[in-house]
C-alpha atoms as a PDB file:
ATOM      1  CA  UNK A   1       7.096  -6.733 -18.214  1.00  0.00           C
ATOM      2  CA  UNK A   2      10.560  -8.311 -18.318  1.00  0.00           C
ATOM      3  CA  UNK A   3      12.504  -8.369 -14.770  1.00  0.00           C
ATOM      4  CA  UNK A   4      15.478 -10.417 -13.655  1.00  0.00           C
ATOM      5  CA  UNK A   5      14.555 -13.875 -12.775  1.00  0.00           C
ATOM      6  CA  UNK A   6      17.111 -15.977 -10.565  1.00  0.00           C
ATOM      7  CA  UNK A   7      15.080 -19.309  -9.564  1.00  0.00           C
ATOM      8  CA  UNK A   8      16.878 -19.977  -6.707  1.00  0.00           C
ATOM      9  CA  UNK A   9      16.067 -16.302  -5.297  1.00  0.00           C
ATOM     10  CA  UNK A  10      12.026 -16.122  -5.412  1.00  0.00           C
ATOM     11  CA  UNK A  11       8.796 -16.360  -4.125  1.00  0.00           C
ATOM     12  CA  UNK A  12       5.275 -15.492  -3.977  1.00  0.00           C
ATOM     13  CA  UNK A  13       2.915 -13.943  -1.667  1.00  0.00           C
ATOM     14  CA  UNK A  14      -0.825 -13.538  -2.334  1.00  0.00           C
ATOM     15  CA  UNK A  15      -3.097 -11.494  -0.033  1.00  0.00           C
ATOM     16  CA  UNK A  16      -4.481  -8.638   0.505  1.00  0.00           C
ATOM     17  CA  UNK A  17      -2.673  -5.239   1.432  1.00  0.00           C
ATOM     18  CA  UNK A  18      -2.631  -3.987   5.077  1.00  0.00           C
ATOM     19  CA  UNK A  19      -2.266  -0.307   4.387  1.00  0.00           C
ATOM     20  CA  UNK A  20      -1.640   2.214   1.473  1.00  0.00           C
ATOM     21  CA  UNK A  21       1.789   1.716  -0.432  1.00  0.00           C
ATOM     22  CA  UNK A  22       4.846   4.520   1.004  1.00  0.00           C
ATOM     23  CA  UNK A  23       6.426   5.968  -1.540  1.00  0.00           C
ATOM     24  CA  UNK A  24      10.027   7.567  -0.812  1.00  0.00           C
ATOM     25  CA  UNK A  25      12.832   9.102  -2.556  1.00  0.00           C
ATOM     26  CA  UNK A  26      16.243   8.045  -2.334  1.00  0.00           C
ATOM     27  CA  UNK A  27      18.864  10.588  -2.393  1.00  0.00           C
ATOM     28  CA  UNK A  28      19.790   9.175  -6.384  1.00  0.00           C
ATOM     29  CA  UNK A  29      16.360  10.465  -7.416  1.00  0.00           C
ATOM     30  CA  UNK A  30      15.106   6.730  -7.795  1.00  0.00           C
ATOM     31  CA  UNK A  31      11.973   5.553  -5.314  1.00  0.00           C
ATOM     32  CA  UNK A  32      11.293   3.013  -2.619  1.00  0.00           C
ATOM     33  CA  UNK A  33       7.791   1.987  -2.457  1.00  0.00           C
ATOM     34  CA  UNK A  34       6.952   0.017   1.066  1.00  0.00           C
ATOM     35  CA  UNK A  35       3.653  -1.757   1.769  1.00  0.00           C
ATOM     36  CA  UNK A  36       2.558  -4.220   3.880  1.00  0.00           C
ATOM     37  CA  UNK A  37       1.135  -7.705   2.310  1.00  0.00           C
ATOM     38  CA  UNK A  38      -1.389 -10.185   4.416  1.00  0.00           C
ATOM     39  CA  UNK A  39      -0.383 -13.372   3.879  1.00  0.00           C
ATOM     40  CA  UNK A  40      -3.014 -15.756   5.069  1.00  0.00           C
ATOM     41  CA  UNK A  41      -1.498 -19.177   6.418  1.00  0.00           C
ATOM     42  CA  UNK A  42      -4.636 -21.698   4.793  1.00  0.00           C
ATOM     43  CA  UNK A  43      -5.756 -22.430   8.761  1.00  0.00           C
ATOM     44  CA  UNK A  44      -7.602 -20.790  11.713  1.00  0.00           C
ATOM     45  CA  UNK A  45      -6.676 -20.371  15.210  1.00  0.00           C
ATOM     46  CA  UNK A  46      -8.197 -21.733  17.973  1.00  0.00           C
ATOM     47  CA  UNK A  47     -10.385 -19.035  18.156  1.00  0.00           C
ATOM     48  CA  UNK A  48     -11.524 -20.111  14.529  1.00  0.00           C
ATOM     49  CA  UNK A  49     -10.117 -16.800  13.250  1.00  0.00           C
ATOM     50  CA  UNK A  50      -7.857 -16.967   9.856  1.00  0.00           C
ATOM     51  CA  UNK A  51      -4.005 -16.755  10.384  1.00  0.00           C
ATOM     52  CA  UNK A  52      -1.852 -14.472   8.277  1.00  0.00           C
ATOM     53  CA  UNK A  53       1.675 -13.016   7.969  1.00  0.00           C
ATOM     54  CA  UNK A  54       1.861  -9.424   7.482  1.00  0.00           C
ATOM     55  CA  UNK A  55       4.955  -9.284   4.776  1.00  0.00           C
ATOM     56  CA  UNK A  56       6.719  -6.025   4.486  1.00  0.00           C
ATOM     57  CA  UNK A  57       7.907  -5.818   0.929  1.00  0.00           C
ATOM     58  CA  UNK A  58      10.144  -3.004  -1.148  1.00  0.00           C
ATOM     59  CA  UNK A  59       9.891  -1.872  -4.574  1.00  0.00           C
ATOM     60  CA  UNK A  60      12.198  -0.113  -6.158  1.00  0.00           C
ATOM     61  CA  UNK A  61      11.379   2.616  -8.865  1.00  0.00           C
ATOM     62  CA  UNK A  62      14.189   3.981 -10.874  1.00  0.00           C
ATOM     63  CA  UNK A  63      14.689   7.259 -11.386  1.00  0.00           C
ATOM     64  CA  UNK A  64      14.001   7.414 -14.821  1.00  0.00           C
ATOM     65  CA  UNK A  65      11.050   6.140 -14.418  1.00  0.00           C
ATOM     66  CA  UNK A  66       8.052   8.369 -13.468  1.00  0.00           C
ATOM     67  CA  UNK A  67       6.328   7.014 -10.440  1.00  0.00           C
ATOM     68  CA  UNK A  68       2.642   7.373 -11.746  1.00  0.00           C
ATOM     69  CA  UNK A  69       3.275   4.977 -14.401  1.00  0.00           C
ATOM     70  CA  UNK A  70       4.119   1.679 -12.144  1.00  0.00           C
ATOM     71  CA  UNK A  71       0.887  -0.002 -10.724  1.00  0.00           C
ATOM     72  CA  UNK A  72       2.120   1.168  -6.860  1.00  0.00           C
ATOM     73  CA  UNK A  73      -0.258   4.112  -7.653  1.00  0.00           C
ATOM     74  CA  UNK A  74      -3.007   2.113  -8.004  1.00  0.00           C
ATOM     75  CA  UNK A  75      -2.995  -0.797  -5.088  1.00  0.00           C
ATOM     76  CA  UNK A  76      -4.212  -0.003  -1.690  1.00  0.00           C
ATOM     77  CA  UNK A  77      -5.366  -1.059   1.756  1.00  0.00           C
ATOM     78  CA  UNK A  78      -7.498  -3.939   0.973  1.00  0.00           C
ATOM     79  CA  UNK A  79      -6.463  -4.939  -2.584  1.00  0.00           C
ATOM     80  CA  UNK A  80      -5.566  -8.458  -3.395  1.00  0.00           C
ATOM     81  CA  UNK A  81      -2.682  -8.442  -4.892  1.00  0.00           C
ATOM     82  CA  UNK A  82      -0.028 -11.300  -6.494  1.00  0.00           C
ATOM     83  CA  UNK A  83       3.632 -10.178  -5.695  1.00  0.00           C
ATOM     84  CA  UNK A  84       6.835 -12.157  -7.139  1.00  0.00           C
ATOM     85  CA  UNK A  85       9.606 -11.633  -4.969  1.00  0.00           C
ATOM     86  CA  UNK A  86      13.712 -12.192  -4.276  1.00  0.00           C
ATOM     87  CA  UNK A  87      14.972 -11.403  -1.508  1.00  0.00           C
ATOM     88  CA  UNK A  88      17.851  -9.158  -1.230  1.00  0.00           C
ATOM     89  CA  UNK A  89      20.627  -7.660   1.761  1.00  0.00           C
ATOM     90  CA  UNK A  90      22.441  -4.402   1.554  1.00  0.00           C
ATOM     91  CA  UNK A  91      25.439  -3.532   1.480  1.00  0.00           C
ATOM     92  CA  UNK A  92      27.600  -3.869   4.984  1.00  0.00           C
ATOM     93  CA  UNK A  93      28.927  -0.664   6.215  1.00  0.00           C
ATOM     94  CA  UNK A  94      31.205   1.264   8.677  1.00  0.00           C
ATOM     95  CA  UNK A  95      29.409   2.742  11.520  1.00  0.00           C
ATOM     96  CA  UNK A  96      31.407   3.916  14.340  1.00  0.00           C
ATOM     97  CA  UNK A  97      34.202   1.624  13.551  1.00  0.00           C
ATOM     98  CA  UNK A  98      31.935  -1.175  13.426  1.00  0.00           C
ATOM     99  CA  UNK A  99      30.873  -2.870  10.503  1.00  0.00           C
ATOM    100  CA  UNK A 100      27.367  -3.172   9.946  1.00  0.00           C
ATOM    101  CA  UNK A 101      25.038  -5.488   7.798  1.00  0.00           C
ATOM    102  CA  UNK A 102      21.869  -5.035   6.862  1.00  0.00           C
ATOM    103  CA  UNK A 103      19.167  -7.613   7.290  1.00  0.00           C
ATOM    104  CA  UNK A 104      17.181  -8.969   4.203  1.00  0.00           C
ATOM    105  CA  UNK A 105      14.512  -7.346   2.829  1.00  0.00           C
ATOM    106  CA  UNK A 106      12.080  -8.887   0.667  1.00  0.00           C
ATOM    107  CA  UNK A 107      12.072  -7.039  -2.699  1.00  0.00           C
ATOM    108  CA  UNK A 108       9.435  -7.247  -5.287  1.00  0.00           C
ATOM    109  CA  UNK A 109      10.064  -8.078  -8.807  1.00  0.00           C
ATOM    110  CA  UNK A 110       6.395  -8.110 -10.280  1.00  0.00           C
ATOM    111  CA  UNK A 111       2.692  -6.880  -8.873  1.00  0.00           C
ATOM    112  CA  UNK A 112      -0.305  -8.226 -10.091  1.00  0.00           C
ATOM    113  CA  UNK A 113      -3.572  -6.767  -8.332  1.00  0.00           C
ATOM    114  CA  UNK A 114      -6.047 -10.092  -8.595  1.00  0.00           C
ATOM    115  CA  UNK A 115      -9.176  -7.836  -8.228  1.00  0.00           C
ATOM    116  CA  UNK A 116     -11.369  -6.166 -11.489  1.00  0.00           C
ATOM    117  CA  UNK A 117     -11.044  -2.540 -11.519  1.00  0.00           C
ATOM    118  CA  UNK A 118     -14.422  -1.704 -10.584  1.00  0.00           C
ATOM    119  CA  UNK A 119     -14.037  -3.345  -7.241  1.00  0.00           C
ATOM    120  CA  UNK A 120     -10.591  -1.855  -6.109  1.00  0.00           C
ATOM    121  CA  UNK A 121     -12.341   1.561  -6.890  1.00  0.00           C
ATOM    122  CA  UNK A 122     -15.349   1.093  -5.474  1.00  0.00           C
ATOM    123  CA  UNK A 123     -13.548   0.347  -2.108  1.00  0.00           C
ATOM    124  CA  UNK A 124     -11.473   3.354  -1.910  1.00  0.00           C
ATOM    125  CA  UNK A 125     -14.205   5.013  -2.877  1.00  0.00           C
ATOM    126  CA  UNK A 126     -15.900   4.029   0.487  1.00  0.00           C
ATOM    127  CA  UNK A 127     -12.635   4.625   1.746  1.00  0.00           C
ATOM    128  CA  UNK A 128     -12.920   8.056   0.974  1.00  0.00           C
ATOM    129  CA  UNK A 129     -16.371   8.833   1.830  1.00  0.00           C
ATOM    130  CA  UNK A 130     -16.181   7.324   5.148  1.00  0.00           C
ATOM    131  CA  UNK A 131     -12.931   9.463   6.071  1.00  0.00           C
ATOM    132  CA  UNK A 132     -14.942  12.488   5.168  1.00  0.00           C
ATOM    133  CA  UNK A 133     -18.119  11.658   6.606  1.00  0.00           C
ATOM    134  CA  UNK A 134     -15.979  11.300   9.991  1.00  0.00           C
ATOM    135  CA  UNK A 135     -13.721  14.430   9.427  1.00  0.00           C
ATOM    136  CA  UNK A 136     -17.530  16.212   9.328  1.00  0.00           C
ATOM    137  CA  UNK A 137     -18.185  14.690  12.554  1.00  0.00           C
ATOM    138  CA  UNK A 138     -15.147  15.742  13.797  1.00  0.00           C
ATOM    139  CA  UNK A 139     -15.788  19.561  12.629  1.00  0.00           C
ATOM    140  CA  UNK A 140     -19.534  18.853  13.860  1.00  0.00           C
ATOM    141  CA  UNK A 141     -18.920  17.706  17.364  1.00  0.00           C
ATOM    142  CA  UNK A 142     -15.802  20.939  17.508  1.00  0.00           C
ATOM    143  CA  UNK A 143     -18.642  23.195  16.928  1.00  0.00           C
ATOM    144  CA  UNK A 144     -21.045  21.960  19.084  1.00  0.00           C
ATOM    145  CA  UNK A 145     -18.697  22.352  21.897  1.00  0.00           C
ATOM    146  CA  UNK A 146     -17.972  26.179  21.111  1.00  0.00           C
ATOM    147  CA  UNK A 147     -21.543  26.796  20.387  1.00  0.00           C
ATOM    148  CA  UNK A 148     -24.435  24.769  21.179  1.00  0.00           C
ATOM    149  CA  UNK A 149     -27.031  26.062  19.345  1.00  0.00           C
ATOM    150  CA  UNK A 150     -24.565  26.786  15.758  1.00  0.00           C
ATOM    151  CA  UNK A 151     -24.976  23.529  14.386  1.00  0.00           C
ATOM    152  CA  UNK A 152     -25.125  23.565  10.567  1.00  0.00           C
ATOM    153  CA  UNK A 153     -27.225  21.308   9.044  1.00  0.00           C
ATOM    154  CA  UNK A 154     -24.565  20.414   6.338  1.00  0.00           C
ATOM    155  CA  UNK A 155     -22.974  18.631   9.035  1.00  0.00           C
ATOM    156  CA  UNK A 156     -24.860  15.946   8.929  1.00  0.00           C
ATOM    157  CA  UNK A 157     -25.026  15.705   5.040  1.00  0.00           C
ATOM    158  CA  UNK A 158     -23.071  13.415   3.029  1.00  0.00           C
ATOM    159  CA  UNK A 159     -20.809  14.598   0.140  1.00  0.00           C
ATOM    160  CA  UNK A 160     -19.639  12.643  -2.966  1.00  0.00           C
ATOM    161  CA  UNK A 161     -16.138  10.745  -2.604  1.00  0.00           C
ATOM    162  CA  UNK A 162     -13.583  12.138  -4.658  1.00  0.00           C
ATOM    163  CA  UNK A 163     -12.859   9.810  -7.406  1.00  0.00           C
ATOM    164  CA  UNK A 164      -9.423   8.465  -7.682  1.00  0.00           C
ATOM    165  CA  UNK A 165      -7.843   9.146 -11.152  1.00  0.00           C
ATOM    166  CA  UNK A 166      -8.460   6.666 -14.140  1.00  0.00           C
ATOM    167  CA  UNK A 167      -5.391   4.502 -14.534  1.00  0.00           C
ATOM    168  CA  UNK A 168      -4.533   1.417 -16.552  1.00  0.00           C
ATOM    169  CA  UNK A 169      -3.687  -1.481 -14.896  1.00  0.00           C
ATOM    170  CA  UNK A 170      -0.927  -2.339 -16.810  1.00  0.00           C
ATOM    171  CA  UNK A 171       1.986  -3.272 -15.454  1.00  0.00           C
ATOM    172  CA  UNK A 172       5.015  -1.100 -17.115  1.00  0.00           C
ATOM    173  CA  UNK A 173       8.501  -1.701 -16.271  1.00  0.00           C
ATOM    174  CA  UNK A 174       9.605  -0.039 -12.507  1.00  0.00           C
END
């Protein structure tokens, strides 16, 4: 994957996502992707508890480029991922007579998720399956409370996680 490399504009951050990637689209038809990275500092607290940075980082996805092709669509909450970054400010701008300018964001120029396949899957897989198995306690407990004795015994039953689409991990131009 070729992207513009300015060595006096980069860094690195390793760790682990904090939540699933945002995607939005900008009013040009291109995207924004947002996540959150964990950043853990190498020492504990005095608690003994590890110390991280949660880094908010942008991608941006042109609009030529269809979305489901970048590897944004397959990192999530909990993935260990390897992101090159530079970071960049806006534009200033007029806003009621005053000019305005924008604070630096940290943009990413590569992604590299660190973990095998398998393992990514298999934990939004459980993801999944938890989310459901609550949503049926949810519906379980709603019943209960209009009628007592109506409580299906599929409530309590487990179904199979949906499986997240098969998806290379190559990482194609964004």
């Amino acid at each position: 994957m070729a992207f513009n490399f300015n060595p006096d504009n980069n860094g690195t951050v390793l760790g682990r996502l904090a939540r699933d990637p945002k995607i939005f689209t900008n009013s040009d038809g291109s995207k924004s992707v947002n996540f959150v990275v964990m950043a853990d500092r190498g020492y504990k607290d005095d608690q003994g508890k590890d110390v991280a940075d949660a880094v908010p980082v942008t991608a941006f996805v042109r609009s030529q480029t269809d979305i489901n092709v970048t590897p944004f669509v397959n990192i999530h909450k909990g993935d260990l991922v390897r992101v090159n970054t530079t970071i960049r400010v806006g534009k200033p701008y007029q806003k009621n007579g005053e000019t305005i300018y924008p604070g630096p964001e940290i943009a990413v120029e590569y992604i590299k998720n660190l973990e095998p396949k398998s393992v990514t899957q298999g934990r939004l897989a459980e993801r999944l399956r938890k989310a459901e198995q609550e949503n049926q306690n949810l519906q379980g407990q709603g019943q209960q409370e209009k009628a007592p004795a109506a409580q299906p015994a599929a409530a309590a039953a487990s179904t199979a996680p949906a499986q997240a689409a098969e998806n290379s991990y190559d990482d194609p131009p964004f």
